[in-house]
PDB file of N, CA and C in Angstrom:
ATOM      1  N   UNK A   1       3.266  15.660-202.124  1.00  0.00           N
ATOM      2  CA  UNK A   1       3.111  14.566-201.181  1.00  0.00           C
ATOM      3  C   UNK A   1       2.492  13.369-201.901  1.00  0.00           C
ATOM      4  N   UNK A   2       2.950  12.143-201.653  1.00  0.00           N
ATOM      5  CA  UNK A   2       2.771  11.107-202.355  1.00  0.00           C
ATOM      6  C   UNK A   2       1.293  10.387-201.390  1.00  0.00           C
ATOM      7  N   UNK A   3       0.000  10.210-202.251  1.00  0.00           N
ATOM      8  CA  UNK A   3      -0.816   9.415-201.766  1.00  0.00           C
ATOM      9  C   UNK A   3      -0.414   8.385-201.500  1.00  0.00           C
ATOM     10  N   UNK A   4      -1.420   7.287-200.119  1.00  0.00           N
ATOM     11  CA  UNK A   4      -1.404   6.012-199.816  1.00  0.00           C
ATOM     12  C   UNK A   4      -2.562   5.395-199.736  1.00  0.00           C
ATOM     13  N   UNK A   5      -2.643   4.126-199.654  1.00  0.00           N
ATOM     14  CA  UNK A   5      -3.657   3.499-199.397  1.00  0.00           C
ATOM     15  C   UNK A   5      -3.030   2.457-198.052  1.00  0.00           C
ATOM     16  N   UNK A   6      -3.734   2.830-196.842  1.00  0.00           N
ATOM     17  CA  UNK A   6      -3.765   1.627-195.966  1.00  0.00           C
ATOM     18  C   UNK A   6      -4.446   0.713-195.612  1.00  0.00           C
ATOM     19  N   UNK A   7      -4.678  -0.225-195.691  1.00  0.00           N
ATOM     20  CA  UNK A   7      -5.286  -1.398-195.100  1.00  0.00           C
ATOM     21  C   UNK A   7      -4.678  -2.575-194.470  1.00  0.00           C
ATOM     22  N   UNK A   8      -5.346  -2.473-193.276  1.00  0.00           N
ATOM     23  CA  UNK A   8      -5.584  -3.182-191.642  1.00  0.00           C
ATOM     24  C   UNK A   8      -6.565  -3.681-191.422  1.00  0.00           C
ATOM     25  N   UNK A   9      -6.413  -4.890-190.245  1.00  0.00           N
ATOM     26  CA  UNK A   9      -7.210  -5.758-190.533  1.00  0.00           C
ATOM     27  C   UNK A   9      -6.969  -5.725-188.457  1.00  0.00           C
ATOM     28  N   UNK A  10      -8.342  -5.483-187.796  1.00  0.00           N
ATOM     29  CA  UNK A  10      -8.470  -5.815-186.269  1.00  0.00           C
ATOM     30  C   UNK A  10      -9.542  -6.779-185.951  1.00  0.00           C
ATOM     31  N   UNK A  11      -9.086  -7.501-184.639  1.00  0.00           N
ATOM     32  CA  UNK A  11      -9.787  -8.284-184.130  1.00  0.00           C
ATOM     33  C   UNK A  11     -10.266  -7.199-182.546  1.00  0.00           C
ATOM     34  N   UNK A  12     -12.097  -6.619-182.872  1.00  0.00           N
ATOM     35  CA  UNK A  12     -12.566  -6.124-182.290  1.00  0.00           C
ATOM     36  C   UNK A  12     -13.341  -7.406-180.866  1.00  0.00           C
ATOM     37  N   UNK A  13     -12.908  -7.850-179.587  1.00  0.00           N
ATOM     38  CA  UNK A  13     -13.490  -8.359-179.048  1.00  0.00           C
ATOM     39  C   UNK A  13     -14.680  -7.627-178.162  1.00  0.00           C
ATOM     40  N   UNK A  14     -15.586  -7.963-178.272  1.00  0.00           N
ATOM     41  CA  UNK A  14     -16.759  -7.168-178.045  1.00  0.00           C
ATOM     42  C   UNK A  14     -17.730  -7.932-176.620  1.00  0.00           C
ATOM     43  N   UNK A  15     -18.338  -7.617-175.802  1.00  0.00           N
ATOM     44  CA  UNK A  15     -19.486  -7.660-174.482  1.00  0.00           C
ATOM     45  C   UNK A  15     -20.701  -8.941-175.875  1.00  0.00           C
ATOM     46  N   UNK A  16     -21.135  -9.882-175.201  1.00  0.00           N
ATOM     47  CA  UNK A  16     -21.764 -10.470-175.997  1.00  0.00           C
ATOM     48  C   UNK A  16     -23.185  -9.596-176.717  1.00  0.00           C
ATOM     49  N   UNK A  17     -24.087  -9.210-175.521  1.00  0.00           N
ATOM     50  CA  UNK A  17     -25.343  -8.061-175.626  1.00  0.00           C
ATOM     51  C   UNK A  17     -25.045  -7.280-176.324  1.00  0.00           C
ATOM     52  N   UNK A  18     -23.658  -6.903-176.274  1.00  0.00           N
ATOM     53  CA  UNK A  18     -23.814  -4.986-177.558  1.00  0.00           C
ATOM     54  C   UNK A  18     -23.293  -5.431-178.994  1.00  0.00           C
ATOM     55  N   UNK A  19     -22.989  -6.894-179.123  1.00  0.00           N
ATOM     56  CA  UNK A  19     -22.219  -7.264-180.549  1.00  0.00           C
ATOM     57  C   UNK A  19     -23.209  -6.604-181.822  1.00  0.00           C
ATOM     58  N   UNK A  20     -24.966  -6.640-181.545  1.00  0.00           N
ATOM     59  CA  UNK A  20     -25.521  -6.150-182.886  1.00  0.00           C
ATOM     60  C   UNK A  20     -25.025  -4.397-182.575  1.00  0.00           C
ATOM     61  N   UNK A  21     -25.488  -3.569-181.627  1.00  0.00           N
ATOM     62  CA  UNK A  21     -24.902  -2.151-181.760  1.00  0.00           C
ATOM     63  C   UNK A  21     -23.614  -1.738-182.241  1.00  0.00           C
ATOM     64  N   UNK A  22     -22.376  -2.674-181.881  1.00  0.00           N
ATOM     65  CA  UNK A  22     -21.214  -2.868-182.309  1.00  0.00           C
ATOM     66  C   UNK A  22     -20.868  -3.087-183.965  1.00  0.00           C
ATOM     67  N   UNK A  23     -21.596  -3.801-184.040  1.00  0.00           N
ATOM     68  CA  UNK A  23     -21.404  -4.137-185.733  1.00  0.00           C
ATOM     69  C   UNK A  23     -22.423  -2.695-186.489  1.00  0.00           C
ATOM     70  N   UNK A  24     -22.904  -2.496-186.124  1.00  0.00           N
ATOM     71  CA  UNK A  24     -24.117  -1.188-186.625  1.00  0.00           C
ATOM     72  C   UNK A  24     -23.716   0.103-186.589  1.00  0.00           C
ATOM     73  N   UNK A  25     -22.616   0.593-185.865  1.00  0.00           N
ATOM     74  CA  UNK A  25     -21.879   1.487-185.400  1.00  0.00           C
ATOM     75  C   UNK A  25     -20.290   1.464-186.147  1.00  0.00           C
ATOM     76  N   UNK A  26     -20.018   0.203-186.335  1.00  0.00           N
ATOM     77  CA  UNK A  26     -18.684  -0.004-187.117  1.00  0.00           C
ATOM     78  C   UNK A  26     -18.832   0.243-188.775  1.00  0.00           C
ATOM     79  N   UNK A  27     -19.831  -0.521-189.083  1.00  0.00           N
ATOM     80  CA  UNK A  27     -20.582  -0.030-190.355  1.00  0.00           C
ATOM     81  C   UNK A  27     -20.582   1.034-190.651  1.00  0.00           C
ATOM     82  N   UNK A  28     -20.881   2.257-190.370  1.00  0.00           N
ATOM     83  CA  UNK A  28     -21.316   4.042-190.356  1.00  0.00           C
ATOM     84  C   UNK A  28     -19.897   4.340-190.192  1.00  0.00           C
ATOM     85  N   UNK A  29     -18.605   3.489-189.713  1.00  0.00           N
ATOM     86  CA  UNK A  29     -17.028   4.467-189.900  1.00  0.00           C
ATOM     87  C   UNK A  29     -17.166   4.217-191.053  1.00  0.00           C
ATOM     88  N   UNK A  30     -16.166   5.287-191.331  1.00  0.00           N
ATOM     89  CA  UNK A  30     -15.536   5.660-193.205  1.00  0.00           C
ATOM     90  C   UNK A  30     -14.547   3.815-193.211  1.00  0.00           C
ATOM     91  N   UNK A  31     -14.935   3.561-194.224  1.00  0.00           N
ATOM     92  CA  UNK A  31     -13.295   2.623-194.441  1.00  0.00           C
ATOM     93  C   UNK A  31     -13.670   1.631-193.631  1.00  0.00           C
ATOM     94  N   UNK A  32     -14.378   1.159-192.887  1.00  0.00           N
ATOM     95  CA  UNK A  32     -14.568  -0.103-191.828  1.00  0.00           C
ATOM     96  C   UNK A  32     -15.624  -1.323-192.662  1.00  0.00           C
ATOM     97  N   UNK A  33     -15.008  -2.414-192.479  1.00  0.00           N
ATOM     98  CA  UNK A  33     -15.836  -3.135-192.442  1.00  0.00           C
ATOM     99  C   UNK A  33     -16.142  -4.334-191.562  1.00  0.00           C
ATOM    100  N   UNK A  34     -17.024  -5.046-191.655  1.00  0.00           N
ATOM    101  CA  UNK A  34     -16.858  -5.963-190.932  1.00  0.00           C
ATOM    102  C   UNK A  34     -17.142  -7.545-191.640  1.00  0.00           C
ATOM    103  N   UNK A  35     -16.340  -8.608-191.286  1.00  0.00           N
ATOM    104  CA  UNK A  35     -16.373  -9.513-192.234  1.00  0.00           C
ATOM    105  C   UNK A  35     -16.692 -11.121-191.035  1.00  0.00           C
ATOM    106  N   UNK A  36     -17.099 -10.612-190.392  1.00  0.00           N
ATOM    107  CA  UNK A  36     -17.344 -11.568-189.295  1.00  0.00           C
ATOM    108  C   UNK A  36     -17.017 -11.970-187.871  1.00  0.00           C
ATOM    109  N   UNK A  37     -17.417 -13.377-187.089  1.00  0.00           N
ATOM    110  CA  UNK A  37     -17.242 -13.351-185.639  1.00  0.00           C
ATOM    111  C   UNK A  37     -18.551 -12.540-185.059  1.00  0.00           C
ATOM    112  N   UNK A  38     -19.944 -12.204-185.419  1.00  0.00           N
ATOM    113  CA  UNK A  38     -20.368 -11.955-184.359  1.00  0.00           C
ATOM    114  C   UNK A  38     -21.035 -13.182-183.043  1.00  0.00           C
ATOM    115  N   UNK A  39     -20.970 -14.212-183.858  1.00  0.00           N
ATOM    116  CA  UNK A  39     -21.243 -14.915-182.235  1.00  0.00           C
ATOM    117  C   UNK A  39     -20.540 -15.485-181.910  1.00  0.00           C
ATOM    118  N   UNK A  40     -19.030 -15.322-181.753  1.00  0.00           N
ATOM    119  CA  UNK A  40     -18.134 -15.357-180.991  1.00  0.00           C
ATOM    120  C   UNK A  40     -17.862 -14.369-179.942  1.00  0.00           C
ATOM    121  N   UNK A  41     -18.211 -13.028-180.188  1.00  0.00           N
ATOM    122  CA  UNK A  41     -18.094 -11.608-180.431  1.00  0.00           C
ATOM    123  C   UNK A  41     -16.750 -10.847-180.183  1.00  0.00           C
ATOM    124  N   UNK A  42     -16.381 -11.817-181.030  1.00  0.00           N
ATOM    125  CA  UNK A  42     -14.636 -11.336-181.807  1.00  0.00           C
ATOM    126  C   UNK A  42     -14.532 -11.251-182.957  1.00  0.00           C
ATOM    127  N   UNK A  43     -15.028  -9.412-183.452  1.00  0.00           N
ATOM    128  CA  UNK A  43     -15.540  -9.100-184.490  1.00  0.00           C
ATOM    129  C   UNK A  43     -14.092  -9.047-185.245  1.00  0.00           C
ATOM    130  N   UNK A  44     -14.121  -9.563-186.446  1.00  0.00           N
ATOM    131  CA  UNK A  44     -13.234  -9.095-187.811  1.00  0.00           C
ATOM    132  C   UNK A  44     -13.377  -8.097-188.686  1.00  0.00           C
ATOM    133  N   UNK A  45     -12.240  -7.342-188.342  1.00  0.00           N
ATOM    134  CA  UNK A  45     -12.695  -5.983-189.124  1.00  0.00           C
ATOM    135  C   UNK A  45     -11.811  -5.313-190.155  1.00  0.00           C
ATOM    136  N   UNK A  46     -11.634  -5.162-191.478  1.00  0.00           N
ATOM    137  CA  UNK A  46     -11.196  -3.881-191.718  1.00  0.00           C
ATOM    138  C   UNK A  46     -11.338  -2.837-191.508  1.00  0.00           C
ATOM    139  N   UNK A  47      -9.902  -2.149-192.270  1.00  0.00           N
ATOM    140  CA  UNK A  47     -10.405  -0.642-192.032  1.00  0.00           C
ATOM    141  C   UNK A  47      -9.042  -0.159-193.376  1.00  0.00           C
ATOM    142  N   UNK A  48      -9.775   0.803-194.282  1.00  0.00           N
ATOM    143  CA  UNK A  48      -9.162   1.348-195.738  1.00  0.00           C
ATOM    144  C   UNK A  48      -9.046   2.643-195.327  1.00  0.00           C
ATOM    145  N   UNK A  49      -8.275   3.013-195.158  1.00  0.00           N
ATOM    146  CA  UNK A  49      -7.245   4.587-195.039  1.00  0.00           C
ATOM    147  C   UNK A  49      -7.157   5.157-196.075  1.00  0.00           C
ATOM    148  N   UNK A  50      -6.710   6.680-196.045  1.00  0.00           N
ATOM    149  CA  UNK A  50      -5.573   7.198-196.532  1.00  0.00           C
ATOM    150  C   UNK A  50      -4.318   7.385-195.943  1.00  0.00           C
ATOM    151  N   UNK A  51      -4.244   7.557-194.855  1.00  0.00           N
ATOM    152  CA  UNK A  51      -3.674   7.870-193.719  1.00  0.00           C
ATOM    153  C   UNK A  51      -2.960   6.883-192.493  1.00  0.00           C
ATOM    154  N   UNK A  52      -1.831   6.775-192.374  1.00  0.00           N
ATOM    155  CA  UNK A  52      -1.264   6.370-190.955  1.00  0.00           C
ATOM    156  C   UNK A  52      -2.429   6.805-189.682  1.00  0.00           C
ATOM    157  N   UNK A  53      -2.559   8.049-189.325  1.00  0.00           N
ATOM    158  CA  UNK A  53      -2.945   9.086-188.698  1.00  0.00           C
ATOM    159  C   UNK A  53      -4.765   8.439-188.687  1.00  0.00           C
ATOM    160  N   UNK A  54      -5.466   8.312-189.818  1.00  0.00           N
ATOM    161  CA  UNK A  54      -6.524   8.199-190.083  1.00  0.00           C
ATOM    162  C   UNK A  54      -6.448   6.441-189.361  1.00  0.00           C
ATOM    163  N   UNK A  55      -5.775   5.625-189.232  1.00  0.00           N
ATOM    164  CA  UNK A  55      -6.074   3.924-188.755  1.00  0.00           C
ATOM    165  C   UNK A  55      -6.198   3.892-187.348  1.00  0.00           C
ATOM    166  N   UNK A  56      -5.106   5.194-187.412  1.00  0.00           N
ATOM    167  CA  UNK A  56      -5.094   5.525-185.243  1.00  0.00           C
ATOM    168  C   UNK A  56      -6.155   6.190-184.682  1.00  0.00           C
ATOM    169  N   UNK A  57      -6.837   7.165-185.383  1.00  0.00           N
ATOM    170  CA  UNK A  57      -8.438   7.683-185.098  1.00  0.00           C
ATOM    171  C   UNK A  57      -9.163   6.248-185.133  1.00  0.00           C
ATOM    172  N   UNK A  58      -9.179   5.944-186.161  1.00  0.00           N
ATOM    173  CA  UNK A  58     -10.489   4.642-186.696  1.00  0.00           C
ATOM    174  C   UNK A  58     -10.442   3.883-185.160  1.00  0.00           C
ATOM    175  N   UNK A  59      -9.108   3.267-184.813  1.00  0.00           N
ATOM    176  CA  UNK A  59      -8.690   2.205-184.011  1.00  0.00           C
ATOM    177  C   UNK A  59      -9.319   2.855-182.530  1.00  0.00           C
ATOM    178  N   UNK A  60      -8.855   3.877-182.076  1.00  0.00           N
ATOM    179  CA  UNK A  60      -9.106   4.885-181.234  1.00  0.00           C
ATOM    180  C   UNK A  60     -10.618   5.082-181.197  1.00  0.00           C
ATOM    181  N   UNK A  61     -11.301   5.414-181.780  1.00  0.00           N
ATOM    182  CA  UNK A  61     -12.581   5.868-181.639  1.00  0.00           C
ATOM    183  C   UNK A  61     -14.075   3.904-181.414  1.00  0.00           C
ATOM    184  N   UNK A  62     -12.778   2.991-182.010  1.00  0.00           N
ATOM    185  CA  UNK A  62     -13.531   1.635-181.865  1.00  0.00           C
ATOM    186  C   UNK A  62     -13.524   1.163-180.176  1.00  0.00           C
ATOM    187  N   UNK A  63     -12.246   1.379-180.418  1.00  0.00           N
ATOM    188  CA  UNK A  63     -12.095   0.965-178.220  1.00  0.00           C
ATOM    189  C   UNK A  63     -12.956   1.825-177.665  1.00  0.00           C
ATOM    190  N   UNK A  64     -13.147   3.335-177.498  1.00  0.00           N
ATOM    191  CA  UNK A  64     -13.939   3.729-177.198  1.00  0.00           C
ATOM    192  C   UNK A  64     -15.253   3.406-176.744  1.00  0.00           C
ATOM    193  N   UNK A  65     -15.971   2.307-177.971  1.00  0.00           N
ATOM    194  CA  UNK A  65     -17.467   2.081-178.264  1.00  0.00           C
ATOM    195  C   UNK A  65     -17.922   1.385-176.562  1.00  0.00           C
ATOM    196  N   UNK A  66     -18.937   1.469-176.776  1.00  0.00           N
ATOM    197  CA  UNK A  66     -19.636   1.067-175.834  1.00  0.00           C
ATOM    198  C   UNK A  66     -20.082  -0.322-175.726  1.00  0.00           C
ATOM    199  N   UNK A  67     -19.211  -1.619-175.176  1.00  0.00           N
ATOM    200  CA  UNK A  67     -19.287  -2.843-175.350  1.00  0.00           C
ATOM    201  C   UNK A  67     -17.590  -3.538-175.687  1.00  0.00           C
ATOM    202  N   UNK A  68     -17.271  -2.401-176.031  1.00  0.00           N
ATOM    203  CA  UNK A  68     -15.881  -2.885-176.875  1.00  0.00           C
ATOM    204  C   UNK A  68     -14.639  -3.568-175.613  1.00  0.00           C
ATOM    205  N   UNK A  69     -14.396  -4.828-175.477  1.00  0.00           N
ATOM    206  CA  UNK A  69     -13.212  -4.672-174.654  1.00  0.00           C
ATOM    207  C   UNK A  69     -12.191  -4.563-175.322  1.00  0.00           C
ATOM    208  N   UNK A  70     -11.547  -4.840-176.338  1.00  0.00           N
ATOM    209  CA  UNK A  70     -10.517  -4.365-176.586  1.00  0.00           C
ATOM    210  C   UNK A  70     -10.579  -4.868-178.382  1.00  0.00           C
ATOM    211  N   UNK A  71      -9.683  -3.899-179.034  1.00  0.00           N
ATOM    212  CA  UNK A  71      -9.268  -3.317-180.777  1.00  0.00           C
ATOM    213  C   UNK A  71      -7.999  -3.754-180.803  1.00  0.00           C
ATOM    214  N   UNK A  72      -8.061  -5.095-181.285  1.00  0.00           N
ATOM    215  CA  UNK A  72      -6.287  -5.602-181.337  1.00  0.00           C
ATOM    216  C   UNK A  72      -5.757  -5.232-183.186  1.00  0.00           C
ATOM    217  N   UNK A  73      -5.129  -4.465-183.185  1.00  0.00           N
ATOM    218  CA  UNK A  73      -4.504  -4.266-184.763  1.00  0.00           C
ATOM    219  C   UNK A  73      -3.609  -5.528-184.748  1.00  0.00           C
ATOM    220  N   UNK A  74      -4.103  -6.445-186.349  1.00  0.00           N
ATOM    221  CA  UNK A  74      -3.267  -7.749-186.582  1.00  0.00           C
ATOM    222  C   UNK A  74      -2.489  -7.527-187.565  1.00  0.00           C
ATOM    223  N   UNK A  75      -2.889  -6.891-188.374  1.00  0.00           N
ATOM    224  CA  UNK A  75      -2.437  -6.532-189.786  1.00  0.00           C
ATOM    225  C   UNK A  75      -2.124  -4.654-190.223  1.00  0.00           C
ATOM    226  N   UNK A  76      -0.991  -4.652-190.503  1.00  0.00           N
ATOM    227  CA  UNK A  76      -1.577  -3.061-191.804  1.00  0.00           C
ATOM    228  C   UNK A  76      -0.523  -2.985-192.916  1.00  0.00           C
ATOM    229  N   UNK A  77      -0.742  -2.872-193.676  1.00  0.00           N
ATOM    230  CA  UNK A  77      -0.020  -2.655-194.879  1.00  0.00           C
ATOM    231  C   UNK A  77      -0.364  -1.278-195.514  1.00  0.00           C
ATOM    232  N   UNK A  78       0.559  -0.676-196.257  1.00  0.00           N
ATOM    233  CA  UNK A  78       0.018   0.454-197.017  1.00  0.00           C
ATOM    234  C   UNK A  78       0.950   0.723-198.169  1.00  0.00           C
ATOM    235  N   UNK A  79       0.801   1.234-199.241  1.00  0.00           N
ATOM    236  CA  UNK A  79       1.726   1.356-200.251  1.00  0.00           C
ATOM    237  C   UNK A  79       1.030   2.414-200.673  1.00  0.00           C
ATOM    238  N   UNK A  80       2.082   2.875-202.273  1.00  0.00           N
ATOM    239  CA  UNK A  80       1.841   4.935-202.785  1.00  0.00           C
ATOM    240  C   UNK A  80       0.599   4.398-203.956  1.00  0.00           C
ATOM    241  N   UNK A  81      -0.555   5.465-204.222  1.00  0.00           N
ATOM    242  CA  UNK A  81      -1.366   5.366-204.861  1.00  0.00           C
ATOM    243  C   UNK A  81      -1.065   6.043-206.032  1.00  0.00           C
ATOM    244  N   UNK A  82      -1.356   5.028-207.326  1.00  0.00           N
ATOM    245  CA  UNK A  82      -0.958   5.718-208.200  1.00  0.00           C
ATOM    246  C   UNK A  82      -1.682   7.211-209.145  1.00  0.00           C
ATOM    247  N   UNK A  83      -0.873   7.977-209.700  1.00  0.00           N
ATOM    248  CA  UNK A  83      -2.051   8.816-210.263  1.00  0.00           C
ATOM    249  C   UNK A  83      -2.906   9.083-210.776  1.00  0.00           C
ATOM    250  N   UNK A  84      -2.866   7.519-211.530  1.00  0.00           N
ATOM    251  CA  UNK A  84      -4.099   6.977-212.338  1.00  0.00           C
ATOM    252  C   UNK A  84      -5.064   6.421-211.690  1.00  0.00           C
ATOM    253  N   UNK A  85      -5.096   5.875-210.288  1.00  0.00           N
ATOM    254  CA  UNK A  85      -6.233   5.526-209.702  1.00  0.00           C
ATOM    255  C   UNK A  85      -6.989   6.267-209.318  1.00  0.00           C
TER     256      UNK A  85
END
């Protein structure tokens, strides 16, 4: 089976009050980051995969959060990892 690397890029819109728990909680996923928008609280986020499967948990478990109105996926790309990396 051929490795991948995915990376996606969501616009997390978030409850204004929970934006610091939100960003503090996104931090601690595997692969997430966050690169801005909290006082908008339309957080910018990556998220680095291995996995198709693994972006739909990540994405899935963000809507979830507590504050979150909605995990819009804008971006994903993924291509085969080589064996040397």
């Amino acid at each position: 089976m051929t490795r991948e690397r995915h990376i996606s890029s969501l616009v997390v819109h978030s409850h204004p009050d929970k934006v610091p728990s939100i960003v503090e909680i996104l931090g601690s996923i595997e692969g997430a980051e966050v690169h801005g928008g909290e006082e908008a609280g339309k957080l910018i986020v990556t998220l680095e995969t291995e996995t198709e499967n693994q972006v739909v948990e990540r994405i899935n478990a963000i809507q979830l959060l507590d504050g979150v109105l909605a995990a819009t996926l804008v971006f994903h790309h993924f291509e085969p990892v080589s064996e040397r990396e």
